[in-house]
C-alpha atoms as a PDB file:
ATOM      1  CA  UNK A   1     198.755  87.740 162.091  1.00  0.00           C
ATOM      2  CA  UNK A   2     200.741  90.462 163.923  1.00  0.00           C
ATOM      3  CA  UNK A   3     201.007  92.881 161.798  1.00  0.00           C
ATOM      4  CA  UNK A   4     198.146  93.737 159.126  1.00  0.00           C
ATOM      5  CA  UNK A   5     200.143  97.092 157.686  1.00  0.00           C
ATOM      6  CA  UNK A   6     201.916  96.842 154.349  1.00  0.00           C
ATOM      7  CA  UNK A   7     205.741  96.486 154.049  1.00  0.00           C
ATOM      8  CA  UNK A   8     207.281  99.461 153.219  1.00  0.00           C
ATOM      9  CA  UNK A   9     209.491  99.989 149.740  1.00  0.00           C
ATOM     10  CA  UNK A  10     207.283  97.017 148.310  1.00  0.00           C
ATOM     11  CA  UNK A  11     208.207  96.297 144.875  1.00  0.00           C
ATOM     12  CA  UNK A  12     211.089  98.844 144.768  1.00  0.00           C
ATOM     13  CA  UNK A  13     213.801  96.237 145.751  1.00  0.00           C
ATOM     14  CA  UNK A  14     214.163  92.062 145.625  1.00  0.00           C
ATOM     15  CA  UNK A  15     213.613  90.137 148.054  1.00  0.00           C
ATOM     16  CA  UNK A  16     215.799  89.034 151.485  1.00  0.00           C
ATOM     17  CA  UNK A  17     216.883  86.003 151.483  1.00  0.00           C
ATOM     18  CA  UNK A  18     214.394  85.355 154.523  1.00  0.00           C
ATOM     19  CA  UNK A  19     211.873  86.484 152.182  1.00  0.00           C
ATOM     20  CA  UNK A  20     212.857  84.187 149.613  1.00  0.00           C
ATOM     21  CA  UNK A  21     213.236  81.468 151.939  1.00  0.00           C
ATOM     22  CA  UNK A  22     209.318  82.130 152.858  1.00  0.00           C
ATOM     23  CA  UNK A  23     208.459  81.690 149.215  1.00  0.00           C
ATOM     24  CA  UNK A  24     209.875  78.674 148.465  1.00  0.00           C
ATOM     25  CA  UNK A  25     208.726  77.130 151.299  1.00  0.00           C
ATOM     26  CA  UNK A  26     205.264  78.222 150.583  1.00  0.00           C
ATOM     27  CA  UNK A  27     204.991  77.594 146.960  1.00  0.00           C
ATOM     28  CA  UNK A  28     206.596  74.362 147.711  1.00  0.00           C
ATOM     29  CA  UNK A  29     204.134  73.010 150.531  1.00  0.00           C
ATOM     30  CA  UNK A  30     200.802  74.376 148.608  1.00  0.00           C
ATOM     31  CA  UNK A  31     201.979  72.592 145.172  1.00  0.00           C
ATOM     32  CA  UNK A  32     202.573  69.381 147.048  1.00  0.00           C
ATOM     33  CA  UNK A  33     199.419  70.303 148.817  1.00  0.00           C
ATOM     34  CA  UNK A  34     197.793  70.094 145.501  1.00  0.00           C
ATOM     35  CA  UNK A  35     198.972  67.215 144.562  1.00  0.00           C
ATOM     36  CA  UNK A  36     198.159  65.032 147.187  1.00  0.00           C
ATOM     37  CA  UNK A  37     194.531  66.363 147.420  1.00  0.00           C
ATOM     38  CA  UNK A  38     194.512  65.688 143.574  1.00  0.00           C
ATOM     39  CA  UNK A  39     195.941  62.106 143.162  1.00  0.00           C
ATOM     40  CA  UNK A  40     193.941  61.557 146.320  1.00  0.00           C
ATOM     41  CA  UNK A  41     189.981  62.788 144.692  1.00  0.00           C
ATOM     42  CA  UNK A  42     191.827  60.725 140.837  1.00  0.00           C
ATOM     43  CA  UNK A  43     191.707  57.805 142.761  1.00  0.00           C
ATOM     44  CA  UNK A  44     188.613  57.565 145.152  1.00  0.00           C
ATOM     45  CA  UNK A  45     186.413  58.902 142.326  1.00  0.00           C
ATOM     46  CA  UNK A  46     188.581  58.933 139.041  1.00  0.00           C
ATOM     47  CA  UNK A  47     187.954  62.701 138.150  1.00  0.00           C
ATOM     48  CA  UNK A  48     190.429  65.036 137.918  1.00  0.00           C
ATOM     49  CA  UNK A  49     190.701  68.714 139.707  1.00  0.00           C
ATOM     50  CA  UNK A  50     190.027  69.999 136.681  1.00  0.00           C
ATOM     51  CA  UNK A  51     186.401  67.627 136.257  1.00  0.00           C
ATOM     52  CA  UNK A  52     185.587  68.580 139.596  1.00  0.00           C
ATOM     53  CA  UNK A  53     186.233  72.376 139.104  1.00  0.00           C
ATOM     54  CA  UNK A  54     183.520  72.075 136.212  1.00  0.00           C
ATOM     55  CA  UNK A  55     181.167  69.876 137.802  1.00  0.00           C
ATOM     56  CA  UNK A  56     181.046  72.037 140.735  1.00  0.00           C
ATOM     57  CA  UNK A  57     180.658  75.345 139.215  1.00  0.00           C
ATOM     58  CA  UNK A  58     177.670  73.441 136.957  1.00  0.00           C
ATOM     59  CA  UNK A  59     176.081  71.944 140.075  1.00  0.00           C
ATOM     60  CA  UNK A  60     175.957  75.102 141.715  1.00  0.00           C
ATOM     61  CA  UNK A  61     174.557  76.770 138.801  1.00  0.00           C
ATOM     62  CA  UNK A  62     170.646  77.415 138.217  1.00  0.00           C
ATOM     63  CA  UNK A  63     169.182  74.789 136.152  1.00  0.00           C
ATOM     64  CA  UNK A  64     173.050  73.237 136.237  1.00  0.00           C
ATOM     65  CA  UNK A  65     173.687  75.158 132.850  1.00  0.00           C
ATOM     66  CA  UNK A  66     176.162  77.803 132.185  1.00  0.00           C
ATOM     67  CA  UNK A  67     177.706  79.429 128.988  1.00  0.00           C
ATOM     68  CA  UNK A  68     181.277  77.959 128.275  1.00  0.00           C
ATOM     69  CA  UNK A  69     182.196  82.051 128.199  1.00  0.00           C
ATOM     70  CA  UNK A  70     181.018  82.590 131.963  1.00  0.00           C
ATOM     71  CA  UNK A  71     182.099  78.666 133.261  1.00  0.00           C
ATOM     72  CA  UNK A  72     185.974  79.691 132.178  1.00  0.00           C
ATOM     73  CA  UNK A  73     185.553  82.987 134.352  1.00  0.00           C
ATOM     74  CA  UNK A  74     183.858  81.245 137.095  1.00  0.00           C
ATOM     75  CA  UNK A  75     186.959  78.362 137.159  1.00  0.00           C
ATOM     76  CA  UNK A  76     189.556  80.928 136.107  1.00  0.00           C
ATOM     77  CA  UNK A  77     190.126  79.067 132.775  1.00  0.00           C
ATOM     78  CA  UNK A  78     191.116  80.341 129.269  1.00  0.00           C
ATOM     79  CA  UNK A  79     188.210  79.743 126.958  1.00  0.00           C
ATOM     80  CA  UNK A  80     190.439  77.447 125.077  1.00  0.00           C
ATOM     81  CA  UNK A  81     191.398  75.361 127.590  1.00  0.00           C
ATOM     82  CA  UNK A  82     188.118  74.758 128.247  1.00  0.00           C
ATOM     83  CA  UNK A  83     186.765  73.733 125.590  1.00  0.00           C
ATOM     84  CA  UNK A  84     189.559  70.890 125.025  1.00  0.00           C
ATOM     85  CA  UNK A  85     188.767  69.636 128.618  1.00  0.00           C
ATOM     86  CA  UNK A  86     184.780  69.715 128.078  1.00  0.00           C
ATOM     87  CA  UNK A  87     185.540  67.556 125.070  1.00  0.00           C
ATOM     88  CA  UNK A  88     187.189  64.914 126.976  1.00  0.00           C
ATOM     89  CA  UNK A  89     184.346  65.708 129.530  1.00  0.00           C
ATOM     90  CA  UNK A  90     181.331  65.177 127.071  1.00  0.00           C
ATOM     91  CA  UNK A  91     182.930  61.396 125.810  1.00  0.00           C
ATOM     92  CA  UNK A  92     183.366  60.564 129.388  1.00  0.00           C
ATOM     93  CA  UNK A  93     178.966  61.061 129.674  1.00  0.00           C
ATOM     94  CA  UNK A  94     179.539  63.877 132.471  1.00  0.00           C
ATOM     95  CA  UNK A  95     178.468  67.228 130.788  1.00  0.00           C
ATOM     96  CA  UNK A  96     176.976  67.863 127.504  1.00  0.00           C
ATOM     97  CA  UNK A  97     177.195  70.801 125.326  1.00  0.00           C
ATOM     98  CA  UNK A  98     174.563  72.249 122.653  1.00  0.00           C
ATOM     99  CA  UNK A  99     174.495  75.652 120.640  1.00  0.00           C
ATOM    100  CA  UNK A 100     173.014  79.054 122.779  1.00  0.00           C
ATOM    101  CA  UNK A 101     169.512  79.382 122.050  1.00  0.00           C
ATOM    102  CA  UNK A 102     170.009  83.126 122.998  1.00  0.00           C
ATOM    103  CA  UNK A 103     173.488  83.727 120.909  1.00  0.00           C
ATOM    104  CA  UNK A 104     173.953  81.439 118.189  1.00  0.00           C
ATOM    105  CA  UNK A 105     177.527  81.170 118.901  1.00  0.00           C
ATOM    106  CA  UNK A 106     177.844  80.656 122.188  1.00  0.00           C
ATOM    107  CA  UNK A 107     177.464  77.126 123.248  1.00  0.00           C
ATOM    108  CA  UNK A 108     175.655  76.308 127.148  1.00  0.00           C
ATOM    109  CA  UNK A 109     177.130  73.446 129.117  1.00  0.00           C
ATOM    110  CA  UNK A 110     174.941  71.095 130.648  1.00  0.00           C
ATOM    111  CA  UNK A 111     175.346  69.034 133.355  1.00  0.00           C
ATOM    112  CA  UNK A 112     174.110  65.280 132.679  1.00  0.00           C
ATOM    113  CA  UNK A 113     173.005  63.077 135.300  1.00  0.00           C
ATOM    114  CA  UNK A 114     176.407  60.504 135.676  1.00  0.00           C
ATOM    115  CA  UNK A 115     178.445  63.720 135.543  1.00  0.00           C
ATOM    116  CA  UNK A 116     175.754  65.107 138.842  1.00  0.00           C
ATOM    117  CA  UNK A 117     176.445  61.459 140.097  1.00  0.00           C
ATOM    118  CA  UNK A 118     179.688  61.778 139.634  1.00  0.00           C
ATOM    119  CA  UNK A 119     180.447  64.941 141.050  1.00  0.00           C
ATOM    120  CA  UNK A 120     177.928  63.619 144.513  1.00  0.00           C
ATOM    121  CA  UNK A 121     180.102  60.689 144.714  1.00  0.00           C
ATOM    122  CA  UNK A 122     183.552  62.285 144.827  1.00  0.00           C
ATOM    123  CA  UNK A 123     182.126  65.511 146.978  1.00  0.00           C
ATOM    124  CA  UNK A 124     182.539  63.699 150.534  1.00  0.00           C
ATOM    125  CA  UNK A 125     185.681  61.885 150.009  1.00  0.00           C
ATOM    126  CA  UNK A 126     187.823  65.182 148.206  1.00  0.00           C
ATOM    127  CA  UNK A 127     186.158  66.949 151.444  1.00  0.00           C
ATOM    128  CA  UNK A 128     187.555  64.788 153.705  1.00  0.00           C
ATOM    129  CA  UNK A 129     190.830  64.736 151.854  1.00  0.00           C
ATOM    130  CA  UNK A 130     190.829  68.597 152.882  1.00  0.00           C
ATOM    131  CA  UNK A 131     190.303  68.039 156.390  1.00  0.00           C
ATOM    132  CA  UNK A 132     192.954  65.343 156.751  1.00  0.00           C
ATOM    133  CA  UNK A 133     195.681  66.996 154.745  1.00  0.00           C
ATOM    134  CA  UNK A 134     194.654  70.549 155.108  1.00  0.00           C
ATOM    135  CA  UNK A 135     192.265  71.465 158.045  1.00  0.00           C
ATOM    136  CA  UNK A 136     193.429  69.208 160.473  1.00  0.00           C
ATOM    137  CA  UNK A 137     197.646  70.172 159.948  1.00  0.00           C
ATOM    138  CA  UNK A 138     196.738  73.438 161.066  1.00  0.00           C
ATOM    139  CA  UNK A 139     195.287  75.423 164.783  1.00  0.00           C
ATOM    140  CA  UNK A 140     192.171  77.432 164.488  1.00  0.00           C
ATOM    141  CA  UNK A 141     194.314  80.032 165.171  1.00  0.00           C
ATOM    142  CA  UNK A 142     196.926  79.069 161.876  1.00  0.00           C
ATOM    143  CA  UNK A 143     193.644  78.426 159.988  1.00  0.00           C
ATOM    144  CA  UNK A 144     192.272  82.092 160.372  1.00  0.00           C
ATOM    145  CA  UNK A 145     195.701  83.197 159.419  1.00  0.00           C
ATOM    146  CA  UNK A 146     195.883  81.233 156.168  1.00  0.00           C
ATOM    147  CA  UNK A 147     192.379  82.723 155.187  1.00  0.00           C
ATOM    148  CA  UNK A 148     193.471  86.027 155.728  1.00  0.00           C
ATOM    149  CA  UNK A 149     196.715  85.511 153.925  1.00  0.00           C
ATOM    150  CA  UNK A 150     194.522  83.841 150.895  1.00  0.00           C
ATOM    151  CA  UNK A 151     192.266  86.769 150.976  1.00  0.00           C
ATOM    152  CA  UNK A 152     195.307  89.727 151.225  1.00  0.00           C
ATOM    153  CA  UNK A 153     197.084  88.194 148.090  1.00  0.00           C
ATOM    154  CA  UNK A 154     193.949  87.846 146.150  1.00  0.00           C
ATOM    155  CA  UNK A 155     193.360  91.269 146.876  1.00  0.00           C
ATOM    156  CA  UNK A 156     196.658  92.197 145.727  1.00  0.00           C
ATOM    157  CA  UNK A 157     196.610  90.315 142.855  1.00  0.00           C
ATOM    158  CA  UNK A 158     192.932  91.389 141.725  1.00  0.00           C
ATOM    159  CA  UNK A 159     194.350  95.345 142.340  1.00  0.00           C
ATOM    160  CA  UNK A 160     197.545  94.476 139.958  1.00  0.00           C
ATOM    161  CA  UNK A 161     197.746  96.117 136.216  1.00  0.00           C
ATOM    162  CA  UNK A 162     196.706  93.662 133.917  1.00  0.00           C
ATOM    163  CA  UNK A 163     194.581  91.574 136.748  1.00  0.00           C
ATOM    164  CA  UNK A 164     191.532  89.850 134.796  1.00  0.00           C
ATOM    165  CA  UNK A 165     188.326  92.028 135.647  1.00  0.00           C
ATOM    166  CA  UNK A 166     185.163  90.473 137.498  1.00  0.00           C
ATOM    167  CA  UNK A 167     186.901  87.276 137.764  1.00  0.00           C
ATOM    168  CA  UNK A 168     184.871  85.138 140.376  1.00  0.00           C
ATOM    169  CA  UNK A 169     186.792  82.916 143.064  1.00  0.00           C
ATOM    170  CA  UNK A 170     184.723  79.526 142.500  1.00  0.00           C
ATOM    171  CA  UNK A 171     187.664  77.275 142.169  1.00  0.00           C
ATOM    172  CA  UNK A 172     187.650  73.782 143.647  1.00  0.00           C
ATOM    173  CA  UNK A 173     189.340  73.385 146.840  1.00  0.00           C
ATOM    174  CA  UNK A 174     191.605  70.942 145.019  1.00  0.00           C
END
């Protein structure tokens, strides 16, 4: 990146057409981006982003437990939606849930052992999917950029009003 200093007049005017251009392009290529890396880790291992978001974030986790209240903040999920996907989860044998022995109504989700199987069996082929659609389109140089670019708009967002608060970037590279 050229130039690391902040536009000037940000958010007092809408954007060029150049600018727009940009966007498009960019919201464009990461969504089919995200596609391909997800039909690609449905097929070779028949979970969905979503399962792998939760399987990660539970694998990663000590004693591969976590509240359903801190799993939705660590995968950036509404409570709600979580619990309908842990109930497709749970029939599908890959996590189990059970009432908070700490807080009677908070519930822990548990990861079983087909959902750690699972989640070891789709790990290498959704990382190569990254390399080969991701990693590999792009120079070291491109690839540095993109991080910082990730990490500047994160930023921004995290700073904005209304911005959730302690929200932890664990999502799946999916």
């Amino acid at each position: 990146m050229t130039n690391t200093t902040p536009r000037p007049g940000r958010g007092r005017r809408l954007p060029s057409r150049e600018e727009l251009r940009i966007w498009r392009e960019f919201v464009e290529t990461t969504e089919a981006l995200r596609s391909r890396v997800a039909s690609r880790l449905q097929v070779e291992s028949s979970l969905t982003p979503g399962d792998y978001a939760v399987l990660l974030a539970l694998s990663e986790a000590e004693d591969r437990h976590l509240r359903s209240s801190e799993l939705a903040a660590r995968i950036g999920w509404e409570r709600s939606r979580l619990s309908h996907h842990l109930g497709r989860m749970e029939r599908r044998g890959l996590v189990r849930r059970q009432e908070c022995a700490a807080e009677p109504r908070g519930a822990e989700v548990h990861l079983t052992p087909a959902g750690a199987a699972a989640f070891g069996g789709a790990t290498a082929p959704h990382l190569r999917a990254i390399r080969e659609l991701f990693v590999d389109a792009l120079t070291a140089d491109q690839l540095r950029a993109a991080g910082e670019i990730a990490a500047a708009l994160r930023a921004h967002l995290d700073a904005a009003p209304g911005a959730p608060g302690g929200r932890q970037s664990t999502r799946p590279a999916s």
